[in-house]
PDB file of N, CA and C in Angstrom:
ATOM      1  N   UNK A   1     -12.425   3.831   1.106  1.00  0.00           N
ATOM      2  CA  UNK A   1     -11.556   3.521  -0.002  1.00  0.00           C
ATOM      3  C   UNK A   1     -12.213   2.429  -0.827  1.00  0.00           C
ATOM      4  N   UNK A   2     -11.985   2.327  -2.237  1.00  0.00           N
ATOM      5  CA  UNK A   2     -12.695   1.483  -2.944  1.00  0.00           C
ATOM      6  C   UNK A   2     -11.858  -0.004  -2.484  1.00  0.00           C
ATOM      7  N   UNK A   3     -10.907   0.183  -2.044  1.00  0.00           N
ATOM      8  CA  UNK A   3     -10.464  -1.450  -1.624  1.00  0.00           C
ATOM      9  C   UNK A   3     -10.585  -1.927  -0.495  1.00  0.00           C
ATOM     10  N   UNK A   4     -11.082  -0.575   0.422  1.00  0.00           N
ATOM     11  CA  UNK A   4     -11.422  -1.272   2.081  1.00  0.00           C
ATOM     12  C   UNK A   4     -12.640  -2.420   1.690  1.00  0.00           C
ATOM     13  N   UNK A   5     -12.412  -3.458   3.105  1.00  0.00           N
ATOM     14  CA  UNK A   5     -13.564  -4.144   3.161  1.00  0.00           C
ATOM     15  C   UNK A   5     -14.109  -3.981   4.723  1.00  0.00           C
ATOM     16  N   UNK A   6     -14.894  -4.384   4.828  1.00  0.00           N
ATOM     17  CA  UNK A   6     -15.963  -3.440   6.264  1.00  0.00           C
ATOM     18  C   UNK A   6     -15.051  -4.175   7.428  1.00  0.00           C
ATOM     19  N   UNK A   7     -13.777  -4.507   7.313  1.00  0.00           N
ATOM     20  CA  UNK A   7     -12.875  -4.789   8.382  1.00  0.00           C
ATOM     21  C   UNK A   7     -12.183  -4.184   8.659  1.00  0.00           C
ATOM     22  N   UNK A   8     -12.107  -2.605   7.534  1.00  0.00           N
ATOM     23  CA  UNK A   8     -11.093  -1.420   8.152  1.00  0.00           C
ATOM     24  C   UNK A   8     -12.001  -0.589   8.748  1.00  0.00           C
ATOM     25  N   UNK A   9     -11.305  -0.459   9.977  1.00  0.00           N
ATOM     26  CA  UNK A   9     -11.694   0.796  10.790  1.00  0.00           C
ATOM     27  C   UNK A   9     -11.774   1.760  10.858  1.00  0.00           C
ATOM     28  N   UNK A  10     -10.958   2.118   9.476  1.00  0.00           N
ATOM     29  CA  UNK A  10     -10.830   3.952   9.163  1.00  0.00           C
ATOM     30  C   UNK A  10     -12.238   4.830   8.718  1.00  0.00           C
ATOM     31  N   UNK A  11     -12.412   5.356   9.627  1.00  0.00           N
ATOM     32  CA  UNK A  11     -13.393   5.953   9.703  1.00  0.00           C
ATOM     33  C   UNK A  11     -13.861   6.865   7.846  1.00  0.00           C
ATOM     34  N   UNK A  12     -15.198   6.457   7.346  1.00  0.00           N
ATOM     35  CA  UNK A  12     -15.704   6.060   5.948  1.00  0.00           C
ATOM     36  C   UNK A  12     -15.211   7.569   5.412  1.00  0.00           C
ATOM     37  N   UNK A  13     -15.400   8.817   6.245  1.00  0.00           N
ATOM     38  CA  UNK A  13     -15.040   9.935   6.066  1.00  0.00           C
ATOM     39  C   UNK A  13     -13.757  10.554   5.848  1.00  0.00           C
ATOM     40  N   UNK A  14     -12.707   9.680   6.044  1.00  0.00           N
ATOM     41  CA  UNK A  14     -11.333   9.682   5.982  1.00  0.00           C
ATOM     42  C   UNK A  14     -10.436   8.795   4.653  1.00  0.00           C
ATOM     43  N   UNK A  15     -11.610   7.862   4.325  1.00  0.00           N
ATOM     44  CA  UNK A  15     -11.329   7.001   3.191  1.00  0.00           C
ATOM     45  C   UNK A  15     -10.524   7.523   2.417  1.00  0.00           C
ATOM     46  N   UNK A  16     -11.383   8.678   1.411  1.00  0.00           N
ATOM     47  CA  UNK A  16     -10.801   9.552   0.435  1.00  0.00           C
ATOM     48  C   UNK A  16      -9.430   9.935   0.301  1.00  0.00           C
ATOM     49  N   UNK A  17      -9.161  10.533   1.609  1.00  0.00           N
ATOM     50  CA  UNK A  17      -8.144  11.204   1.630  1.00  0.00           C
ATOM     51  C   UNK A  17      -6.638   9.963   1.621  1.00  0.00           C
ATOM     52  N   UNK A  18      -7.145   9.037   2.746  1.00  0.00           N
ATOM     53  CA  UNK A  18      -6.274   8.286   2.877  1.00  0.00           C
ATOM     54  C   UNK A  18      -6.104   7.409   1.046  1.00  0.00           C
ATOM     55  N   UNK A  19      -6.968   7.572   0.505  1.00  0.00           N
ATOM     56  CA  UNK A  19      -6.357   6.576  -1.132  1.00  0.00           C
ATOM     57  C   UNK A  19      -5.736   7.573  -2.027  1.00  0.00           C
ATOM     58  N   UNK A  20      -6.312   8.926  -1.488  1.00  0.00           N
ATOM     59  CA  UNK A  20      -5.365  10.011  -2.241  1.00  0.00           C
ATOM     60  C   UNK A  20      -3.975  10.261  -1.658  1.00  0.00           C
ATOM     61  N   UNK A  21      -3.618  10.057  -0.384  1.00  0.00           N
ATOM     62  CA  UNK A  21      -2.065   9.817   0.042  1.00  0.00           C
ATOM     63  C   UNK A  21      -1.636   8.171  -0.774  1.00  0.00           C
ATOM     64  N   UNK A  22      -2.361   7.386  -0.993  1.00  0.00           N
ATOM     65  CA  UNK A  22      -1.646   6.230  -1.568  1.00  0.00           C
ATOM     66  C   UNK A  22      -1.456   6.603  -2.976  1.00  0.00           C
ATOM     67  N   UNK A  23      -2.405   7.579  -3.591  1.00  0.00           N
ATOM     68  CA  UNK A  23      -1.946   7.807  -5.157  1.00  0.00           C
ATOM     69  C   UNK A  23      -0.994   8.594  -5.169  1.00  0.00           C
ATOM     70  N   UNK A  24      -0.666   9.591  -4.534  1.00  0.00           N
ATOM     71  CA  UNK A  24       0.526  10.167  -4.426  1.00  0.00           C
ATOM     72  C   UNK A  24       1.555   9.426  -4.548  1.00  0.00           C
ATOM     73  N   UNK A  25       1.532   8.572  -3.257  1.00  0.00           N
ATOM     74  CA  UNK A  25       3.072   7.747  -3.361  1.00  0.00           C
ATOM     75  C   UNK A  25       3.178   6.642  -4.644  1.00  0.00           C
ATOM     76  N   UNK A  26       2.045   6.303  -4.948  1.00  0.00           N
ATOM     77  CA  UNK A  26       2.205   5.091  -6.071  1.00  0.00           C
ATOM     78  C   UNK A  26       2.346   6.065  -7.560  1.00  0.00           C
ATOM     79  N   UNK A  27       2.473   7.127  -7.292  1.00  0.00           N
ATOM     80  CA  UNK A  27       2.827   7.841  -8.768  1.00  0.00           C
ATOM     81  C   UNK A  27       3.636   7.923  -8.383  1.00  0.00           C
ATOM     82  N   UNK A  28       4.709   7.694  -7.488  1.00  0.00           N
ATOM     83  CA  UNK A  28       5.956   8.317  -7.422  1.00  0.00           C
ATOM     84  C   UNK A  28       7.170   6.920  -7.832  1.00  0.00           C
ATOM     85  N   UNK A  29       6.132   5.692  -8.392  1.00  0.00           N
ATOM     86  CA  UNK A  29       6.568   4.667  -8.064  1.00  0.00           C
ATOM     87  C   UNK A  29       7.803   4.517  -9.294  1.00  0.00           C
ATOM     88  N   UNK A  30       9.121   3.786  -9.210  1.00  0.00           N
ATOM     89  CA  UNK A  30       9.987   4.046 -10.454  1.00  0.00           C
ATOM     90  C   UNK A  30       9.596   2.849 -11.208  1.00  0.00           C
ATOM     91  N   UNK A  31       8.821   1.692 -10.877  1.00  0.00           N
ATOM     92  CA  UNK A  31       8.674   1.194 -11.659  1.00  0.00           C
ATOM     93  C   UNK A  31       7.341   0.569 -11.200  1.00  0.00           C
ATOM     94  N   UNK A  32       6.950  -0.163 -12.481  1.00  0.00           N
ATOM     95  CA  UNK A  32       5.315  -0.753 -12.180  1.00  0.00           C
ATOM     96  C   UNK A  32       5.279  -1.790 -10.615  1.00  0.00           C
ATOM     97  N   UNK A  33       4.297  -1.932 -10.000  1.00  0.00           N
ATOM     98  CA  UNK A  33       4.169  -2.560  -9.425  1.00  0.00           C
ATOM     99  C   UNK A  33       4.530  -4.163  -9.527  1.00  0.00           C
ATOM    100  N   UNK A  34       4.992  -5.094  -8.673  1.00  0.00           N
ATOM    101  CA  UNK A  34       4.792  -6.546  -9.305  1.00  0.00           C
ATOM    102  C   UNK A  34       4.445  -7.477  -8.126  1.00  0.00           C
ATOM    103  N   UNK A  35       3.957  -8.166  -8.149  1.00  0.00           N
ATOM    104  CA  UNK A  35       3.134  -9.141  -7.685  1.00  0.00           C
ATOM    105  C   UNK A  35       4.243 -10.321  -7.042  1.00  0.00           C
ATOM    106  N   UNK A  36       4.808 -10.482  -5.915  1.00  0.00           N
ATOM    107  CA  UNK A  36       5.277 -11.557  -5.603  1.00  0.00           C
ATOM    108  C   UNK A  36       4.708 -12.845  -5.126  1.00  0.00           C
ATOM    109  N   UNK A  37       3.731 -12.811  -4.819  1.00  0.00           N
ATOM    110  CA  UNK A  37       2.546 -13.604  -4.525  1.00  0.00           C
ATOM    111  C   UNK A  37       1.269 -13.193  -4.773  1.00  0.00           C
ATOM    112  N   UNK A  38       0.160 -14.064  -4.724  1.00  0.00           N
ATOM    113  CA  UNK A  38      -1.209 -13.895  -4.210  1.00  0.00           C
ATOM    114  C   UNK A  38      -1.693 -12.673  -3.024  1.00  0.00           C
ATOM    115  N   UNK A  39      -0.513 -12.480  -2.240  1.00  0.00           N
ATOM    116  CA  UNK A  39      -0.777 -11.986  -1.149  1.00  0.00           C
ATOM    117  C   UNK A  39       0.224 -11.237  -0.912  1.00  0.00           C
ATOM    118  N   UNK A  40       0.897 -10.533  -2.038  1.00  0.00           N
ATOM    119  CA  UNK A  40       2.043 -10.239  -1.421  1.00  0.00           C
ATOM    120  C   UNK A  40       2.718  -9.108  -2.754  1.00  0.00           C
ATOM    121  N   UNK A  41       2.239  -7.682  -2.634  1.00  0.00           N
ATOM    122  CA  UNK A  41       2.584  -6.326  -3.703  1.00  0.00           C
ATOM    123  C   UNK A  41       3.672  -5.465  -3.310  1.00  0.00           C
ATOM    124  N   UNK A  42       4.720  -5.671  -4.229  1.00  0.00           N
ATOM    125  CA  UNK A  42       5.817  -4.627  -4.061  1.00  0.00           C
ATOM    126  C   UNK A  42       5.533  -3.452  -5.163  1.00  0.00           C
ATOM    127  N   UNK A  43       6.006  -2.183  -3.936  1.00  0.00           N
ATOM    128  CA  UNK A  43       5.979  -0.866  -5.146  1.00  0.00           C
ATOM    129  C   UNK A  43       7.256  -0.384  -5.074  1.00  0.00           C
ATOM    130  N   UNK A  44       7.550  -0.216  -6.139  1.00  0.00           N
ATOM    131  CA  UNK A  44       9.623   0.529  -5.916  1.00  0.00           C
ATOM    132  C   UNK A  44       8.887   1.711  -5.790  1.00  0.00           C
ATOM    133  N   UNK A  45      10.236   2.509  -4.755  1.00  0.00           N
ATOM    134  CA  UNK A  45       9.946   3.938  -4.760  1.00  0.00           C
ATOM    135  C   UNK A  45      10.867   4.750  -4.767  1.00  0.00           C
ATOM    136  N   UNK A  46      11.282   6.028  -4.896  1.00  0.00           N
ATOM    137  CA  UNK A  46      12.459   6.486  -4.826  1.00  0.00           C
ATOM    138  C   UNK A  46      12.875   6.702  -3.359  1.00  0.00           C
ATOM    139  N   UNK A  47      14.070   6.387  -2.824  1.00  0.00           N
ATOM    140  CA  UNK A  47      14.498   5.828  -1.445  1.00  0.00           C
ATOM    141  C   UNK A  47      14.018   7.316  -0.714  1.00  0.00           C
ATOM    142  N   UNK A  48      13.585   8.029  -1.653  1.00  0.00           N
ATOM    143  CA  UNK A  48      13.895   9.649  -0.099  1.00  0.00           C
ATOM    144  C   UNK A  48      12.360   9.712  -0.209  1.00  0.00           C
ATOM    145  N   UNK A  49      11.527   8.594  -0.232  1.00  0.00           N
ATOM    146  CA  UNK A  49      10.123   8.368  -0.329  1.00  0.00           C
ATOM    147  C   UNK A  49      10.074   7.342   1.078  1.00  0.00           C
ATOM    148  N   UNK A  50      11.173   6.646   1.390  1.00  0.00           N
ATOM    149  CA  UNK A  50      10.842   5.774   2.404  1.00  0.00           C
ATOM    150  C   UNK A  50       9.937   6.698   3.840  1.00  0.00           C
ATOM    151  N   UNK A  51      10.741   7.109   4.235  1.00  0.00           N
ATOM    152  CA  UNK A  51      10.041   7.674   5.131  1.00  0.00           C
ATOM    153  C   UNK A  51       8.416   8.149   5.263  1.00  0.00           C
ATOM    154  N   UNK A  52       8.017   8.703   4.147  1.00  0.00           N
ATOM    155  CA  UNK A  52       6.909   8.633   3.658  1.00  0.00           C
ATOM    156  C   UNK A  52       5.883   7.712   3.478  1.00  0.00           C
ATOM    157  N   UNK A  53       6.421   6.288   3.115  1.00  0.00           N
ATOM    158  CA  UNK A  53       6.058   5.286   2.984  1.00  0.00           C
ATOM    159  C   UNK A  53       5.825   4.554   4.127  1.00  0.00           C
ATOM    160  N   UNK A  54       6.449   4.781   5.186  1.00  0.00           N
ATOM    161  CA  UNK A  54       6.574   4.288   6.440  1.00  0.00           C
ATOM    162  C   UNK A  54       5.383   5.087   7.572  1.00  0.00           C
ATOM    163  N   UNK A  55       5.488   6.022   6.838  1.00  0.00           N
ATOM    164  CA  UNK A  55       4.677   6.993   8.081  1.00  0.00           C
ATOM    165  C   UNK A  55       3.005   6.449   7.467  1.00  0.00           C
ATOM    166  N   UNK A  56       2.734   6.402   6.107  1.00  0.00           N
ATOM    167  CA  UNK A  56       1.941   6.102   5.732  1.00  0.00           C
ATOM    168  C   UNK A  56       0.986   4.920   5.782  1.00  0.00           C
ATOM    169  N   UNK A  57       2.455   3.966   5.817  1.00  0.00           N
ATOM    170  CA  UNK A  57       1.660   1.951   6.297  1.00  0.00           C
ATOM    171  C   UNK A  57       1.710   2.064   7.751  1.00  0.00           C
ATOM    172  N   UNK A  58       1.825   3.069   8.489  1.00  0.00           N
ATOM    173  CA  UNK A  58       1.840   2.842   9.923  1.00  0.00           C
ATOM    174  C   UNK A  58       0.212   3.129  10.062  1.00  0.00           C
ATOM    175  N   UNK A  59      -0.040   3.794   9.584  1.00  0.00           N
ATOM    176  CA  UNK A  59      -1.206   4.455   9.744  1.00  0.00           C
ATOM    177  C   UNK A  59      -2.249   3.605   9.256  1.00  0.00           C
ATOM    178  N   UNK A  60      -1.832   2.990   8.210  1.00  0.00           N
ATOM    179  CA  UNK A  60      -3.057   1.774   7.857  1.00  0.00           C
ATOM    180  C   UNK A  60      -2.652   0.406   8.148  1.00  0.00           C
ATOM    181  N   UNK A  61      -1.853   0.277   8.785  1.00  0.00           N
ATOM    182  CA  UNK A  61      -1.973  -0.889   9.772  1.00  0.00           C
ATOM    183  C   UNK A  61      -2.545  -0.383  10.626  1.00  0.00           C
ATOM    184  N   UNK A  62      -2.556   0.710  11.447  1.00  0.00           N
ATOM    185  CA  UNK A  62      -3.751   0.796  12.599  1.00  0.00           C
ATOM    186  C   UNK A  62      -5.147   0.775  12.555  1.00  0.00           C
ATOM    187  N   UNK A  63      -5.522   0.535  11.008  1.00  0.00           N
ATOM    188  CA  UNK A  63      -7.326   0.576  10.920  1.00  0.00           C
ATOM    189  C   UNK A  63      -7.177  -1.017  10.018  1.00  0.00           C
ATOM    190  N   UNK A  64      -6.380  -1.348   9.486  1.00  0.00           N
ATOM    191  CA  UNK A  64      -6.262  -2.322   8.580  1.00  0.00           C
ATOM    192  C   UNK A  64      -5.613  -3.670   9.289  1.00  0.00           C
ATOM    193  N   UNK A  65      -6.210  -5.060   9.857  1.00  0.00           N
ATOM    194  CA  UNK A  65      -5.671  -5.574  10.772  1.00  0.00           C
ATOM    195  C   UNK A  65      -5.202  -6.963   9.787  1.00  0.00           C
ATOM    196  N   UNK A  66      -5.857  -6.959   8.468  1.00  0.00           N
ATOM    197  CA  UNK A  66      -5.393  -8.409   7.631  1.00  0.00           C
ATOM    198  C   UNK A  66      -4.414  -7.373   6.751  1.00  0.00           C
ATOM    199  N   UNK A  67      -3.980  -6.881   7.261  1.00  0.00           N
ATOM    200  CA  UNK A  67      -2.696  -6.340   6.086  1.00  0.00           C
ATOM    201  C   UNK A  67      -1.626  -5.957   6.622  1.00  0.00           C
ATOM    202  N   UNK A  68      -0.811  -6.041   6.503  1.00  0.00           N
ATOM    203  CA  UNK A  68       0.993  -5.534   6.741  1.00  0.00           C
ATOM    204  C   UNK A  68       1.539  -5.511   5.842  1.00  0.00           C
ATOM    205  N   UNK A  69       2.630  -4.228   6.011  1.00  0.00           N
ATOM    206  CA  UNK A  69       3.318  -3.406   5.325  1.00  0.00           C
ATOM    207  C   UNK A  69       4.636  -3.277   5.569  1.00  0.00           C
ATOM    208  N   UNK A  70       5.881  -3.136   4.536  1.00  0.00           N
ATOM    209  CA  UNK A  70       7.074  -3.090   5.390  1.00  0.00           C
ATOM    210  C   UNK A  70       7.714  -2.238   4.226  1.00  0.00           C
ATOM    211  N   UNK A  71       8.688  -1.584   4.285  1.00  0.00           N
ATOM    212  CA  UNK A  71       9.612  -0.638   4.034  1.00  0.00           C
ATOM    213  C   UNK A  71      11.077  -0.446   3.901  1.00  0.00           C
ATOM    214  N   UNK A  72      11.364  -1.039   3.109  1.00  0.00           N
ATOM    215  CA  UNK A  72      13.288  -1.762   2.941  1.00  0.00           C
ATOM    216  C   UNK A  72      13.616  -0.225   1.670  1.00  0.00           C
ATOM    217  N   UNK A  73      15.490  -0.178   2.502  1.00  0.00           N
ATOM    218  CA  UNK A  73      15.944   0.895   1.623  1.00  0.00           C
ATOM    219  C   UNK A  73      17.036  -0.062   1.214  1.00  0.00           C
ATOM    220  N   UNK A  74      17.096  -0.182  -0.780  1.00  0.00           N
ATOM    221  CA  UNK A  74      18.490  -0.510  -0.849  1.00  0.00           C
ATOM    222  C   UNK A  74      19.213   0.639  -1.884  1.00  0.00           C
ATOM    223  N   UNK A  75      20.366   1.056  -1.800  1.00  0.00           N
ATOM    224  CA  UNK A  75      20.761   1.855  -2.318  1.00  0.00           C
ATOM    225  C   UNK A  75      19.593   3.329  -2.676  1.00  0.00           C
ATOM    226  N   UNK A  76      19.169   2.931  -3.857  1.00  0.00           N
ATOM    227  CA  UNK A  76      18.556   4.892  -4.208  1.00  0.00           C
ATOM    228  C   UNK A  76      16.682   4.290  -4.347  1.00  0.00           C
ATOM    229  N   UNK A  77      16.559   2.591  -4.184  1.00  0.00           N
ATOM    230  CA  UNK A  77      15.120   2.580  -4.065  1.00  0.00           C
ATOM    231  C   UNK A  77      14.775   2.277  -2.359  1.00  0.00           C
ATOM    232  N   UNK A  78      13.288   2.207  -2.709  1.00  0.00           N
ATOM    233  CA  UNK A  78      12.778   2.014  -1.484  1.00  0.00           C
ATOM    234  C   UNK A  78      11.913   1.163  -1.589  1.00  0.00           C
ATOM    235  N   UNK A  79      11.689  -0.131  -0.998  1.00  0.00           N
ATOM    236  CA  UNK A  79      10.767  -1.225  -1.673  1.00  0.00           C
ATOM    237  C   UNK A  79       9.090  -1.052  -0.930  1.00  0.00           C
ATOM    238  N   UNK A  80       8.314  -0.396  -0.861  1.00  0.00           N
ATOM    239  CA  UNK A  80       7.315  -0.976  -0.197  1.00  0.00           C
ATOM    240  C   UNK A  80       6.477  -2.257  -0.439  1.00  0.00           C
ATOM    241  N   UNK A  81       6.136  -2.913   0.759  1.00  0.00           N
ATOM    242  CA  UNK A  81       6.034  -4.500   0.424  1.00  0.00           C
ATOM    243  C   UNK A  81       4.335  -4.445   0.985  1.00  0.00           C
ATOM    244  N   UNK A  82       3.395  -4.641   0.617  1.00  0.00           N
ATOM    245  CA  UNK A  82       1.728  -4.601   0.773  1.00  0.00           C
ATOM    246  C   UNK A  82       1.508  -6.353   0.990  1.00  0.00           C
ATOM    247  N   UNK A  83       1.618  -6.782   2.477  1.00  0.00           N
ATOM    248  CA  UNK A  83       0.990  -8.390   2.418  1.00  0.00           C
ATOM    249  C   UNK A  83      -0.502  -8.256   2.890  1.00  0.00           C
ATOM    250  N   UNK A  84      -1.380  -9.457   2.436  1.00  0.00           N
ATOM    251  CA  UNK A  84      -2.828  -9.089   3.198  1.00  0.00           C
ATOM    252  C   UNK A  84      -2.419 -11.106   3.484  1.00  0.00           C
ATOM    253  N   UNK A  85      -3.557 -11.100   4.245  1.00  0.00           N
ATOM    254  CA  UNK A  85      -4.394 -12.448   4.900  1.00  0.00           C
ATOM    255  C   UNK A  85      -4.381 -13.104   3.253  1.00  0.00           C
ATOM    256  N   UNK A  86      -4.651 -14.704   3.141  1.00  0.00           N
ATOM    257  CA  UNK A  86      -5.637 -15.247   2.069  1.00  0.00           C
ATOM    258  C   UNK A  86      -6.773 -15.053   2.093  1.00  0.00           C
ATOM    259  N   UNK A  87      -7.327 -14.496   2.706  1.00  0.00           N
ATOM    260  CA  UNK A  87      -8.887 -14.113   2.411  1.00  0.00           C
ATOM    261  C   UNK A  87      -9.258 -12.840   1.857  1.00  0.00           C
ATOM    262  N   UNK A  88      -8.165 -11.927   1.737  1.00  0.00           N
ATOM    263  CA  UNK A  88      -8.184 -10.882   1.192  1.00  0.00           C
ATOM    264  C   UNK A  88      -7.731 -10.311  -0.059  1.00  0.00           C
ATOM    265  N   UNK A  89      -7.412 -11.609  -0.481  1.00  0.00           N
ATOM    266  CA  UNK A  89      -6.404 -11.318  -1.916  1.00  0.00           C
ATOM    267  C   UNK A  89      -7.362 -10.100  -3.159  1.00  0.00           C
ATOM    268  N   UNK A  90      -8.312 -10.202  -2.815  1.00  0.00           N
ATOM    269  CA  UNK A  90      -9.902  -9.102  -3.582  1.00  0.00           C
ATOM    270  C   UNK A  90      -9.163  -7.600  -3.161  1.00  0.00           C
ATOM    271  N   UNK A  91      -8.720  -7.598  -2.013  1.00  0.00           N
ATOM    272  CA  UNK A  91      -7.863  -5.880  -1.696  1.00  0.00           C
ATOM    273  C   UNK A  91      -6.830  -5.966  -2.221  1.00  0.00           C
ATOM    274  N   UNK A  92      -6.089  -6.856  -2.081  1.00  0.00           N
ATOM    275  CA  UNK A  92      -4.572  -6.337  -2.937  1.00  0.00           C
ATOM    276  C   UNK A  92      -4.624  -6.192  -4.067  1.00  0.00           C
ATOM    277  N   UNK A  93      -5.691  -7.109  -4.895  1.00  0.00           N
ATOM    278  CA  UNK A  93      -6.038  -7.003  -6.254  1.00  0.00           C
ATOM    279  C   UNK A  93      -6.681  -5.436  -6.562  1.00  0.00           C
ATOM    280  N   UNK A  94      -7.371  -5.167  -5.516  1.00  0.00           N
ATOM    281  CA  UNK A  94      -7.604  -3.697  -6.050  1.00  0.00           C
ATOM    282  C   UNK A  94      -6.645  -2.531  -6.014  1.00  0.00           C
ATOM    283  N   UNK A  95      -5.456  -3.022  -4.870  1.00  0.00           N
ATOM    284  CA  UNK A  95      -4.903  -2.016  -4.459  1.00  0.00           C
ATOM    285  C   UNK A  95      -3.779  -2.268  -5.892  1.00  0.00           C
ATOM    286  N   UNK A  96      -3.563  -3.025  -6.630  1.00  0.00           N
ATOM    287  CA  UNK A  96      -2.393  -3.322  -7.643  1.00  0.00           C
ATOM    288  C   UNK A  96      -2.815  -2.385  -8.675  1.00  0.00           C
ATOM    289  N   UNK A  97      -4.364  -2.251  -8.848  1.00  0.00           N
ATOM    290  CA  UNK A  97      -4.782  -1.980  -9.943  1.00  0.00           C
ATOM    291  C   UNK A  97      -4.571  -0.641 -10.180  1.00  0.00           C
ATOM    292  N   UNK A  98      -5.173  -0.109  -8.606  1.00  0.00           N
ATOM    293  CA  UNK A  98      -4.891   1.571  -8.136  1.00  0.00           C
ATOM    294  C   UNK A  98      -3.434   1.681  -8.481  1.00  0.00           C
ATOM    295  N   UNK A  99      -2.752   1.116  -8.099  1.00  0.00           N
ATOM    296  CA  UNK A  99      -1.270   1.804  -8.668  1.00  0.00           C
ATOM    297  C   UNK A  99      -0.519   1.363  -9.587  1.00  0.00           C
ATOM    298  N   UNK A 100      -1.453   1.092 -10.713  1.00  0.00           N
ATOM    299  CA  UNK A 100      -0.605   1.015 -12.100  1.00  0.00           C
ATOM    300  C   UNK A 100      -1.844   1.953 -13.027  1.00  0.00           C
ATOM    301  N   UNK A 101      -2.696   2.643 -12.174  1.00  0.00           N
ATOM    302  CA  UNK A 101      -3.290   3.707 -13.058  1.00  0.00           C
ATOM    303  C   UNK A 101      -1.970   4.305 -13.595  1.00  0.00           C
TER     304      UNK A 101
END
Protein backbone atom coordinates (compact mmCIF):
# COMPACT_ATOMS: atom_id res chain seq x y z
CA UNK A 1 0.00 0.00 0.00
CA UNK A 2 1.32 3.44 -0.74
CA UNK A 3 0.86 4.30 3.06
CA UNK A 4 2.34 1.09 4.54
CA UNK A 5 5.67 1.65 6.16
CA UNK A 6 8.08 -1.52 6.29
CA UNK A 7 6.34 -2.13 9.81
CA UNK A 8 3.28 -3.71 8.16
CA UNK A 9 3.37 -7.18 7.81
CA UNK A 10 0.93 -7.60 5.11
CA UNK A 11 2.44 -9.46 2.85
CA UNK A 12 3.71 -6.72 -0.37
CA UNK A 13 1.48 -8.98 -2.69
CA UNK A 14 -1.69 -8.38 -0.86
CA UNK A 15 -1.08 -4.57 -0.54
CA UNK A 16 -3.17 -3.76 -3.60
CA UNK A 17 -6.00 -5.40 -2.87
CA UNK A 18 -6.16 -4.53 0.71
CA UNK A 19 -6.12 -0.30 -0.36
CA UNK A 20 -8.68 -1.29 -2.91
CA UNK A 21 -11.07 -2.68 0.01
CA UNK A 22 -10.21 0.74 1.80
CA UNK A 23 -11.31 2.71 -1.42
CA UNK A 24 -14.37 1.01 -1.53
CA UNK A 25 -15.37 1.81 1.91
CA UNK A 26 -13.98 5.45 1.86
CA UNK A 27 -16.23 6.11 -1.26
CA UNK A 28 -18.94 5.07 0.59
CA UNK A 29 -18.03 7.76 3.05
CA UNK A 30 -21.24 10.42 3.73
CA UNK A 31 -19.09 12.90 4.44
CA UNK A 32 -15.39 14.09 3.96
CA UNK A 33 -13.07 12.79 6.22
CA UNK A 34 -11.89 15.05 9.34
CA UNK A 35 -9.00 15.07 11.28
CA UNK A 36 -9.45 15.00 15.09
CA UNK A 37 -5.96 15.02 15.86
CA UNK A 38 -2.46 14.54 14.51
CA UNK A 39 -3.07 11.00 15.08
CA UNK A 40 -6.36 10.51 15.01
CA UNK A 41 -8.96 10.16 11.28
CA UNK A 42 -12.61 9.81 11.38
CA UNK A 43 -14.58 8.53 8.24
CA UNK A 44 -18.54 8.73 8.52
CA UNK A 45 -20.07 5.86 6.94
CA UNK A 46 -23.39 4.71 6.28
CA UNK A 47 -24.26 2.56 9.55
CA UNK A 48 -25.11 -0.80 7.37
CA UNK A 49 -21.27 -0.26 6.40
CA UNK A 50 -20.27 -0.91 10.04
CA UNK A 51 -19.86 -4.30 9.87
CA UNK A 52 -17.79 -3.98 6.95
CA UNK A 53 -15.73 -1.60 8.51
CA UNK A 54 -15.09 -3.76 11.35
CA UNK A 55 -14.26 -6.85 9.51
CA UNK A 56 -11.92 -4.72 7.58
CA UNK A 57 -9.78 -2.81 10.64
CA UNK A 58 -9.62 -6.25 12.12
CA UNK A 59 -7.66 -7.35 9.50
CA UNK A 60 -5.24 -4.47 9.47
CA UNK A 61 -4.68 -4.37 12.88
CA UNK A 62 -3.30 -7.82 12.46
CA UNK A 63 -0.37 -6.70 10.04
CA UNK A 64 -0.51 -3.03 11.24
CA UNK A 65 0.78 -2.86 14.99
CA UNK A 66 1.15 1.35 15.34
CA UNK A 67 -2.41 1.69 14.29
CA UNK A 68 -5.89 1.08 15.78
CA UNK A 69 -9.13 1.24 14.59
CA UNK A 70 -12.56 1.40 16.13
CA UNK A 71 -16.12 1.34 14.84
CA UNK A 72 -19.09 3.26 16.70
CA UNK A 73 -22.82 3.08 15.34
CA UNK A 74 -24.94 6.16 16.12
CA UNK A 75 -28.25 6.22 14.70
CA UNK A 76 -27.97 5.76 10.53
CA UNK A 77 -23.91 6.62 10.64
CA UNK A 78 -21.11 4.62 11.39
CA UNK A 79 -17.98 6.43 12.61
CA UNK A 80 -14.76 4.73 11.67
CA UNK A 81 -11.99 6.12 13.88
CA UNK A 82 -8.08 5.45 12.17
CA UNK A 83 -5.49 6.23 15.37
CA UNK A 84 -1.67 5.60 14.54
CA UNK A 85 1.48 5.99 17.09
CA UNK A 86 3.24 9.77 16.90
CA UNK A 87 5.68 8.50 14.81
CA UNK A 88 3.44 7.70 12.21
CA UNK A 89 1.46 10.65 11.61
CA UNK A 90 3.28 10.36 7.54
CA UNK A 91 0.45 7.18 7.29
CA UNK A 92 -2.49 8.80 8.43
CA UNK A 93 -1.55 11.71 6.38
CA UNK A 94 -1.55 9.48 3.48
CA UNK A 95 -4.35 7.50 4.43
CA UNK A 96 -6.61 11.10 4.72
CA UNK A 97 -5.52 11.93 1.42
CA UNK A 98 -6.61 8.41 -0.10
CA UNK A 99 -10.00 9.09 1.11
CA UNK A 100 -10.91 12.39 0.06
CA UNK A 101 -9.88 11.33 -3.57
Amino acid sequence: MGWAPDSCTLPTAERPLREAEFDVLFARAVEPPRRESPTRLLVPLPSGDAGAARHLAARESDCCSFSTFDVTVTGDEALLAISVSAGHTEVLDAVEKRATR
